[in-house]
Protein backbone atom coordinates (compact mmCIF):
# COMPACT_ATOMS: atom_id res chain seq x y z
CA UNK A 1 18.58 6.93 -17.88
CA UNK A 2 15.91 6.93 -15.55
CA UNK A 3 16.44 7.42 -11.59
CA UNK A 4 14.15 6.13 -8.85
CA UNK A 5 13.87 6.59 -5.32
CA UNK A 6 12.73 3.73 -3.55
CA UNK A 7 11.10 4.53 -0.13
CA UNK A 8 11.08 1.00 2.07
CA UNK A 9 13.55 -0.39 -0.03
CA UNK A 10 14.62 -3.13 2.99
CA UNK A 11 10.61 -4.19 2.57
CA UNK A 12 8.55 -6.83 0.58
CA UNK A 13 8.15 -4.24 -2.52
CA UNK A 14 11.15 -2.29 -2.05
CA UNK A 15 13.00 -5.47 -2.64
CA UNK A 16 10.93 -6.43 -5.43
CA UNK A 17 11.67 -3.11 -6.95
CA UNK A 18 15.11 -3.99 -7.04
CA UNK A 19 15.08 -7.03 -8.46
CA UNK A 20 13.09 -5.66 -11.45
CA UNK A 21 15.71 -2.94 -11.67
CA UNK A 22 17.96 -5.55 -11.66
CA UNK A 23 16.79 -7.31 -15.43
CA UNK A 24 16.38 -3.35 -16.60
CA UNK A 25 18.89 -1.73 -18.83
CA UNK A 26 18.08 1.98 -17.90
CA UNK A 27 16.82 2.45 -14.50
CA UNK A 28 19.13 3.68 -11.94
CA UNK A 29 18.68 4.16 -7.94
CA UNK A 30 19.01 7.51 -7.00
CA UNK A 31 17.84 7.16 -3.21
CA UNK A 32 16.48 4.25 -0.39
CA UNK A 33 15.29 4.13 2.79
CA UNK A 34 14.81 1.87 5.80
CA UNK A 35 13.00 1.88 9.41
CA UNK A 36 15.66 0.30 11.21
CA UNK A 37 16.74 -2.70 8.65
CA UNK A 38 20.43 -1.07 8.26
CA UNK A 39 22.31 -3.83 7.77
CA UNK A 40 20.08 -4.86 4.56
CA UNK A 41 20.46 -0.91 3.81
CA UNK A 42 24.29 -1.41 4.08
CA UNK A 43 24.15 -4.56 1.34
CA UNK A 44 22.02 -2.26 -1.15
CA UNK A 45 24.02 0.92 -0.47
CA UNK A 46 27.01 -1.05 -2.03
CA UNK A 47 24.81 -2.73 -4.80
CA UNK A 48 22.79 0.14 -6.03
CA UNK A 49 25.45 3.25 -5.17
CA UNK A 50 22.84 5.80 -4.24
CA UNK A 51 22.99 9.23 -3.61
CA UNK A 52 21.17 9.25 -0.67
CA UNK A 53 20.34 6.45 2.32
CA UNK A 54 17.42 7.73 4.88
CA UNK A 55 16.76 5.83 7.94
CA UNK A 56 13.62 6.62 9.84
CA UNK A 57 15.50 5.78 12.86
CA UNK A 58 17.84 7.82 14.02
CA UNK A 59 20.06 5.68 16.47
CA UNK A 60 20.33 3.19 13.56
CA UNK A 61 21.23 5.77 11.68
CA UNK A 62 23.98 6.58 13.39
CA UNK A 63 25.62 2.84 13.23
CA UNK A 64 24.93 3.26 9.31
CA UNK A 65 26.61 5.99 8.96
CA UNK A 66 29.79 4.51 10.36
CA UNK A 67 29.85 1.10 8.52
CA UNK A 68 29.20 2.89 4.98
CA UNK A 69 31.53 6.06 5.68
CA UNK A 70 33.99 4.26 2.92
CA UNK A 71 30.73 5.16 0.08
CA UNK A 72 30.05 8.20 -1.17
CA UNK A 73 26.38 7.69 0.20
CA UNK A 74 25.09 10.37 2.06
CA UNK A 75 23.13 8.93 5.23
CA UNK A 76 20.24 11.19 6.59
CA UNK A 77 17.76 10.20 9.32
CA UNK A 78 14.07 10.80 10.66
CA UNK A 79 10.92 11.89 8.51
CA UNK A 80 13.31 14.77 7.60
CA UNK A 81 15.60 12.39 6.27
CA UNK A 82 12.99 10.08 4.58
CA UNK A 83 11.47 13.27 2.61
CA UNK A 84 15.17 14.32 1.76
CA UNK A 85 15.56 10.82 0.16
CA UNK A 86 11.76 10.83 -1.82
CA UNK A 87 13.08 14.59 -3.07
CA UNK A 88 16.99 13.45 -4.33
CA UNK A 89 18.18 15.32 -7.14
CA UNK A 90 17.83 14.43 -10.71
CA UNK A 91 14.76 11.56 -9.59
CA UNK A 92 12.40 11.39 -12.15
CA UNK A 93 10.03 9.04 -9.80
CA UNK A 94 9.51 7.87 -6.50
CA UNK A 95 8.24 4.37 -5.38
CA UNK A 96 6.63 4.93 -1.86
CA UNK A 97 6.53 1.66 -0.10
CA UNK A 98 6.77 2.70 3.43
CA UNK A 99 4.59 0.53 5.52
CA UNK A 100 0.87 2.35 6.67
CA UNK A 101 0.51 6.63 7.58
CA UNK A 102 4.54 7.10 7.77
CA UNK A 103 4.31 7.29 4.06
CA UNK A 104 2.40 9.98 3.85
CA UNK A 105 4.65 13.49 4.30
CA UNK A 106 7.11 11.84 2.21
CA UNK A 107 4.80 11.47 -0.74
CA UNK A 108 3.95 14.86 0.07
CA UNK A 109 6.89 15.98 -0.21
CA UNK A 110 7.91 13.82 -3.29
CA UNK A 111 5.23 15.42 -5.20
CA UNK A 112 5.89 19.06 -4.06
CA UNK A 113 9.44 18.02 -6.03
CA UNK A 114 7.38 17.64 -9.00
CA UNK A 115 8.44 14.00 -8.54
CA UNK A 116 6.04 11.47 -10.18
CA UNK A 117 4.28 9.04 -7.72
CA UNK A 118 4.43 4.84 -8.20
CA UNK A 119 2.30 4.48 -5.07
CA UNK A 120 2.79 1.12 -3.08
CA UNK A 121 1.17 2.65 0.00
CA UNK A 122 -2.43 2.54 0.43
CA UNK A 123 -2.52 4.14 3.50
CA UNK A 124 -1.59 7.64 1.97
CA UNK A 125 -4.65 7.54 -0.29
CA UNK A 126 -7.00 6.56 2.53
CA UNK A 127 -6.23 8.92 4.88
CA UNK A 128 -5.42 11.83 2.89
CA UNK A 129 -6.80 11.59 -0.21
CA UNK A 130 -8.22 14.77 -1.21
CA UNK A 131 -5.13 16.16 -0.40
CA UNK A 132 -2.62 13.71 -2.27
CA UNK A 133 -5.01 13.96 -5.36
CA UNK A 134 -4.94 18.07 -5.35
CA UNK A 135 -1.65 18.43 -4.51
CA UNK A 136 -0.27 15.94 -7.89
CA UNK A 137 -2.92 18.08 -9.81
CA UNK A 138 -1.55 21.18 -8.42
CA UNK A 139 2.11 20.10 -9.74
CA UNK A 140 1.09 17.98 -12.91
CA UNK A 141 2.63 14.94 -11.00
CA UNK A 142 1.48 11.51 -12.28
CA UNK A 143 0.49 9.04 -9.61
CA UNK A 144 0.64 5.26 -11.00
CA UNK A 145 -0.66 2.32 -8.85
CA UNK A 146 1.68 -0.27 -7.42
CA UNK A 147 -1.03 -2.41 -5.77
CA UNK A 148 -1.91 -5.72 -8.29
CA UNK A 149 -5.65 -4.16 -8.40
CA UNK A 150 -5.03 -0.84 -8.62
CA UNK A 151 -2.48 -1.29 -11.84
CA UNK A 152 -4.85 -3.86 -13.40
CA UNK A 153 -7.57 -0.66 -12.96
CA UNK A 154 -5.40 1.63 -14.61
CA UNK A 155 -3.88 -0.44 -17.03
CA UNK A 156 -7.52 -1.39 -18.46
CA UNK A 157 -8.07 2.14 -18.44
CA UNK A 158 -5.52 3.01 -21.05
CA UNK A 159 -7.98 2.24 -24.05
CA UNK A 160 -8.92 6.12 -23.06
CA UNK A 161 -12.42 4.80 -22.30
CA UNK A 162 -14.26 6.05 -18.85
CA UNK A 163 -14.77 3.64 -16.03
CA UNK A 164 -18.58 2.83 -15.61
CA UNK A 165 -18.27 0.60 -12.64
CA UNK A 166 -14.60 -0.86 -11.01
CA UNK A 167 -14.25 -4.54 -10.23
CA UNK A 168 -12.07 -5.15 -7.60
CA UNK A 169 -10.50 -9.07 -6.89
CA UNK A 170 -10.01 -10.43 -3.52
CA UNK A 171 -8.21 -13.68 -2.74
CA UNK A 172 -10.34 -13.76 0.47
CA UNK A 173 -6.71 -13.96 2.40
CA UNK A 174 -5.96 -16.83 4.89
CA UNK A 175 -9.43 -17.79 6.08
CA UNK A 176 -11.03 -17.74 3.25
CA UNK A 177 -14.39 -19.76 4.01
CA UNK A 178 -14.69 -19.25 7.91
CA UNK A 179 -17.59 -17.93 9.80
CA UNK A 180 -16.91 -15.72 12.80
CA UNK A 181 -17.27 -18.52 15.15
CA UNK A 182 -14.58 -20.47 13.54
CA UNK A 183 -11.90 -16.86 13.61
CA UNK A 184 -12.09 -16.80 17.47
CA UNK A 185 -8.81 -18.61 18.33
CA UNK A 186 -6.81 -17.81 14.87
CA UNK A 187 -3.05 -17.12 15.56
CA UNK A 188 -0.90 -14.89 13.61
CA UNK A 189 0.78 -17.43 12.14
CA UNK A 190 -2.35 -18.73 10.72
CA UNK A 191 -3.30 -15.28 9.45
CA UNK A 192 0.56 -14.90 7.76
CA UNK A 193 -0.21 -18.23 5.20
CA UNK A 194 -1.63 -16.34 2.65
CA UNK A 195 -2.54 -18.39 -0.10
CA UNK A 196 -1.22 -16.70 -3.10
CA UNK A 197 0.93 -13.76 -2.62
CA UNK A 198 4.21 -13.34 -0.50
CA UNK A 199 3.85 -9.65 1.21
CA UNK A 200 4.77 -7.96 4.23
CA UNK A 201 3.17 -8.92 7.90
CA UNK A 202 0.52 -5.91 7.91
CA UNK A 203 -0.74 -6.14 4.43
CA UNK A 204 -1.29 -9.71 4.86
CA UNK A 205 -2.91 -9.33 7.81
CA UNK A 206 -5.47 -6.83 6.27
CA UNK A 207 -5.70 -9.63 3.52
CA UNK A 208 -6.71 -11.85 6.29
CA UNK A 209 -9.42 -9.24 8.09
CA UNK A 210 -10.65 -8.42 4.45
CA UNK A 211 -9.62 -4.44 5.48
CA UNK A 212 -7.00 -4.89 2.64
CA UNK A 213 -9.71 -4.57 0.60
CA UNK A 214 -11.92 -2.02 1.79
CA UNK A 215 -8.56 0.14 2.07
CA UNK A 216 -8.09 -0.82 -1.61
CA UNK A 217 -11.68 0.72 -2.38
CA UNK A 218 -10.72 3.94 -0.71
CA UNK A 219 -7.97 4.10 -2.66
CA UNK A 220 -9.68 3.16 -6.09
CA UNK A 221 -12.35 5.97 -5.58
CA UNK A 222 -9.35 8.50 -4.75
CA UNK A 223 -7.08 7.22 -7.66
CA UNK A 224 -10.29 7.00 -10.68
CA UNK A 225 -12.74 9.24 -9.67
CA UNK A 226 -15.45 6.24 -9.59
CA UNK A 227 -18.35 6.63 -7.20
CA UNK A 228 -18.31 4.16 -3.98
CA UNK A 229 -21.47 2.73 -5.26
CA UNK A 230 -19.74 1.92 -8.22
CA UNK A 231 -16.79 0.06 -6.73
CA UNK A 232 -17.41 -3.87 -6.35
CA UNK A 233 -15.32 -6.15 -4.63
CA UNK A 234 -15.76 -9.75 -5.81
CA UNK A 235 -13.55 -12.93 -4.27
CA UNK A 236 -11.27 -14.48 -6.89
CA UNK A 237 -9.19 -16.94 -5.00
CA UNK A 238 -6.93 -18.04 -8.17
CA UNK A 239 -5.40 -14.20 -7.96
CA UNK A 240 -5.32 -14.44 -11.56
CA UNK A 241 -7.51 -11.55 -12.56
CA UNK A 242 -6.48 -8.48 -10.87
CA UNK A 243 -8.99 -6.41 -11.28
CA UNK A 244 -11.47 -5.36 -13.91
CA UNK A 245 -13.03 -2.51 -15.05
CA UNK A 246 -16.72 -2.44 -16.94
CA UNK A 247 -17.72 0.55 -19.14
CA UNK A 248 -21.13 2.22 -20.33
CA UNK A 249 -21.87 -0.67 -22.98
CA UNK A 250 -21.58 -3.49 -19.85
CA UNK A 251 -18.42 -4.82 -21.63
CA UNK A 252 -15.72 -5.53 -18.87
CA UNK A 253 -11.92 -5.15 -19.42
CA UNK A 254 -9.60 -7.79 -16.80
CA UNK A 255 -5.77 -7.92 -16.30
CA UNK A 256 -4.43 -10.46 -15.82
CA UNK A 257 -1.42 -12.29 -14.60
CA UNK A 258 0.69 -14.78 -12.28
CA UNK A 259 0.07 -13.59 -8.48
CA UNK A 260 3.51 -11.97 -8.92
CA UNK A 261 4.15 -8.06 -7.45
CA UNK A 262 7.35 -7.32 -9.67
CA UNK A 263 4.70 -7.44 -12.98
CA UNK A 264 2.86 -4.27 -11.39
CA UNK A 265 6.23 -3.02 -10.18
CA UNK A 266 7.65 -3.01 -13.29
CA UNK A 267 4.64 -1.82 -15.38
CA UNK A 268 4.91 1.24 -13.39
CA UNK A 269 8.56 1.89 -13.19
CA UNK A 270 8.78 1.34 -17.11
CA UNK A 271 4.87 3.09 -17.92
CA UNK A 272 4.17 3.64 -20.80
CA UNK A 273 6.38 1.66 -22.30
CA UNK A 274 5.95 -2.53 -21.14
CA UNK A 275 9.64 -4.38 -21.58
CA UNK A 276 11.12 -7.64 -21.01
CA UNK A 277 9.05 -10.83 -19.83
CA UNK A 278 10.10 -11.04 -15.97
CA UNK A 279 7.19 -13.29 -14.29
CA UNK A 280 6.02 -17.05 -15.33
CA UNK A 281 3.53 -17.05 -18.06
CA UNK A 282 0.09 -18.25 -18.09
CA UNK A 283 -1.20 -21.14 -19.21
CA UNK A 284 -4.68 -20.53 -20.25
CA UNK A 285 -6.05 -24.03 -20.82
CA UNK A 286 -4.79 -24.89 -17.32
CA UNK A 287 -7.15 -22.13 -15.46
CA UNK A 288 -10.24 -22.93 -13.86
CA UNK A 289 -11.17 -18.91 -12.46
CA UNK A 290 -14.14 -18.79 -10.36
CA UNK A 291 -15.28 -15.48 -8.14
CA UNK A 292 -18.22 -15.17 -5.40
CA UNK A 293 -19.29 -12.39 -3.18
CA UNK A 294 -17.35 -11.64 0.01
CA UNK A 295 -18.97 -12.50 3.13
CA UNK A 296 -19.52 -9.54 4.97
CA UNK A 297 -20.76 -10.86 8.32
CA UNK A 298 -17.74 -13.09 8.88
CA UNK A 299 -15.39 -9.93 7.90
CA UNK A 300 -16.79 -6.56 8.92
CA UNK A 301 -13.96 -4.65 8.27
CA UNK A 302 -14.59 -4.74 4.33
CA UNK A 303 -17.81 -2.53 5.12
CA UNK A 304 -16.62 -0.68 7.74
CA UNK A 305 -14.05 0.77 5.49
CA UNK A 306 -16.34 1.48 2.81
CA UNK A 307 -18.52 3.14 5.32
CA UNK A 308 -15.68 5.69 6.59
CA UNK A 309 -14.56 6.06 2.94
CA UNK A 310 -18.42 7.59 1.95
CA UNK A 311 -18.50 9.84 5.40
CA UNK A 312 -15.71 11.31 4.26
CA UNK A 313 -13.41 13.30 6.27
CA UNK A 314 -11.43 12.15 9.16
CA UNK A 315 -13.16 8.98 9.16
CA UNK A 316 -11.15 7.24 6.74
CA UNK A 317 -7.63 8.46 9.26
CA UNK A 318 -8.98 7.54 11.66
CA UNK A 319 -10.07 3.59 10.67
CA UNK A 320 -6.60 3.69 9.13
CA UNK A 321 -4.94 4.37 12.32
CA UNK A 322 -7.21 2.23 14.72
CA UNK A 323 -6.25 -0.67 12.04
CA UNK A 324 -2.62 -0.11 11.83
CA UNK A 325 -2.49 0.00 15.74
CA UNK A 326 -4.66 -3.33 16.38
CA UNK A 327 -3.24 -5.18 13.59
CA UNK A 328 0.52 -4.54 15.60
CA UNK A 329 -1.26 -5.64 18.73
CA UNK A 330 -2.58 -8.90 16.95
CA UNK A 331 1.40 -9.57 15.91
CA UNK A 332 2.24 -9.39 18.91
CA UNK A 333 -0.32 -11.78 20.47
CA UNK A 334 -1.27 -9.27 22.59
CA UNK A 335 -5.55 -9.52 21.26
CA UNK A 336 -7.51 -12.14 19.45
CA UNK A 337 -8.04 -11.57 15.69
CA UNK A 338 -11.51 -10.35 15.86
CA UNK A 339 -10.60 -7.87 18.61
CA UNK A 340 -9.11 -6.11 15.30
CA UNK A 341 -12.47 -5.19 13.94
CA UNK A 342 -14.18 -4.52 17.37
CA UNK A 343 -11.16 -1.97 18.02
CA UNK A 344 -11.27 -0.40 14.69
CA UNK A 345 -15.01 -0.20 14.72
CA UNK A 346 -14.98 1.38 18.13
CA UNK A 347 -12.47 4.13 17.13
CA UNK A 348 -14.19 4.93 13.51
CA UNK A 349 -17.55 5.78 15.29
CA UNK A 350 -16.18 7.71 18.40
CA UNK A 351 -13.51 9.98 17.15
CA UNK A 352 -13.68 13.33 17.18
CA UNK A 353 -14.94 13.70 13.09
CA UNK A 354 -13.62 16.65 11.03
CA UNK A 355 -15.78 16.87 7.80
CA UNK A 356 -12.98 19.15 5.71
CA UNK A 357 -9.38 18.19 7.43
CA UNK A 358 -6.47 19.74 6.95
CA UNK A 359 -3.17 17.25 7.11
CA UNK A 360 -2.22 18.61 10.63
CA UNK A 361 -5.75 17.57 11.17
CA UNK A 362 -5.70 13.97 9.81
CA UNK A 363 -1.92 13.51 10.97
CA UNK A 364 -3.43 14.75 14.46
CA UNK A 365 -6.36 12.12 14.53
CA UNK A 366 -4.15 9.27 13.76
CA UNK A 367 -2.14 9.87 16.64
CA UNK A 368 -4.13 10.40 19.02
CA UNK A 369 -5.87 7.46 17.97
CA UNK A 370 -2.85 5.55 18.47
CA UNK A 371 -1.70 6.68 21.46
CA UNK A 372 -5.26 6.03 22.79
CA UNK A 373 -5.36 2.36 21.72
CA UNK A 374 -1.97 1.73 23.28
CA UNK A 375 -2.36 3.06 26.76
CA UNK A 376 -5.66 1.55 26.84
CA UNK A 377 -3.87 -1.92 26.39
CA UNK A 378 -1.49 -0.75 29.21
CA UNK A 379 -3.61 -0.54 31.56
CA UNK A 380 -5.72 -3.66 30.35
């Protein structure tokens, strides 16, 4: 029987995860965890039995504790709590799908427990990379990619051959098509219609900016060793082809699949071994794929993350935190959707840069960052 620990289970791919445990014979929950969703934490508590139940926040935590005191759950609380959950007993792997840098010390600490990684968080990988990477070499920990492109990368990687050059797929998100005059006056409703895929409120939004993407080539360089200028991002707006991967003799390798998260959920909970059909199939003769280059003047983020991915260093934090923090302000209608860019822009080329960080020094950089972003918008 294999255990997981689910970190975000109350979120998009926590959910996910549990409905593909649901349709699997030997998977087991050994641990979840929750911001403040408690009452959705209750519901899986007494579905999945867990060992342990982390909330990040601690009041909630409290009123948890209370309403499940008849389980034999044991509720914990803050990042103490979350890392106490990603290092439960007798775990064989941990799905990290906390939302942006929170994820980060848990992972940490997941793989310090010698606990295998199936990373759903980007975020880790962009701002801490170097670290992450060392630290799963240093305990023989295997990290396998939730992300659609990221497991179409390493699943096309498993005929043992060396990357040449990574493909990466983009839908092109909401506004797919638009110049910058036209993204002026968007809304965040307008941003949340993603065409294809159903995820949470900040990835989608980084869908819609095109930083999804540029996040997702941080990640790829971290996660396969592949040069930057060997990474390609090329628009696919079917989401059909997840990603593809081209080797030495120019032959290219693509996954592919319904725009569906619980295939590369369950690929890595069951890896190596595939099992059970759980998506819709695809009907070949009724595709029509077609890809194009992304448009890089409309949507600056996509090099501007590339750009702090190659400096290195802090700078990747540090456009990670001036994202997470102006794509929260944009949700709440409290800037214009291309004030996202300008912010995150501003922040990547006047932060205080720190060529070999430490993780006090990256977890440093994204708060201040944060903390700089919001009382500039108080007193604006």
């Amino acid at each position: 029987m294999k255990k997981i620990s689910i970190l975000g289970s109350t979120g998009s791919i926590g959910r996910q995860a549990l409905d593909v445990i649901d349709k699997l014979d030997d998977i087991s929950v050994a641990a979840i965890s929750t911001n403040t969703n408690i009452s959705l934490l209750e519901m899986q508590i007494r579905k999945y039995k867990p060992q342990i139940a982390a909330v990040a926040d601690e009041a909630s935590a409290a009123k948890l504790k209370i309403a499940v005191a008849d389980t034999s759950a044991k509720v914990v609380s803050g990042v103490r709590g979350i890392c106490e959950a990603a290092t439960a007993e007798g775990a064989n792997a941990v799905l990290t799908s906390i939302v942006g840098i929170a994820g980060l010390i848990p992972t940490l600490c997941a793989i310090k427990s010698k606990k295998d990684i199936l990373l759903a968080n980007k975020e880790t990988l962009v701002a801490a990379g170097d670290i992450i990477i060392n630290a799963a070499k240093d305990n023989n920990v295997n990290i396998i990619p939730v992300d659609s492109e990221h497991s179409a990368i390493f699943q096309c990687l498993q005929c043992g051959a060396n990357a040449e050059k990574i493909i990466l797929t983009a839908s092109g998100g909401a506004f797919y098509g638009k110049k910058r005059e036209e993204l002026k006056n968007v809304t965040a409703a307008q941003a949340l219609s993603h065409p294809n895929w159903v995820m949470g409120n900040k990835i989608t939004i980084d869908s819609a900016t095109l930083m999804n993407k540029g996040l997702e080539v941080i990640e790829a360089h971290f996660l396969f060793g592949v040069p930057y200028e060997n990474i390609e991002v090329v628009v696919h707006r079917q989401s059909i082809i997840h990603s593809m991967v081209e080797f030495s003799d120019n032959s290219i390798l693509a996954q592919m699949g319904m725009p569906d998260m619980r295939l590369p959920i369950q690929y890595a909970i069951t890896f190596p071994k595939r099992t059970k059909q759980i998506a819709q199939k695809l009907n070949l003769a009724d595709l029509c794929l077609s890809f194009s280059p992304p448009d890089t003047d409309s949507f600056r983020l996509l090099p501007l993350a590339v750009e702090a991915g190659k400096k290195g260093g802090t700078a990747p934090a540090a456009l990670n935190a001036a994202n997470e923090a102006a794509v929260g302000l944009f949700l709440k209608g409290s800037i214009n959707f291309l004030d996202i860019e300008n912010i995150v822009e501003s922040y990547l080329n006047k932060h205080y840069f720190i060529k070999n960080p430490s993780l006090r020094d990256i977890i440093n950089t994204d708060r201040q960052i944060k903390n700089e972003i919001r009382l500039s918008k108080k007193k604006a």
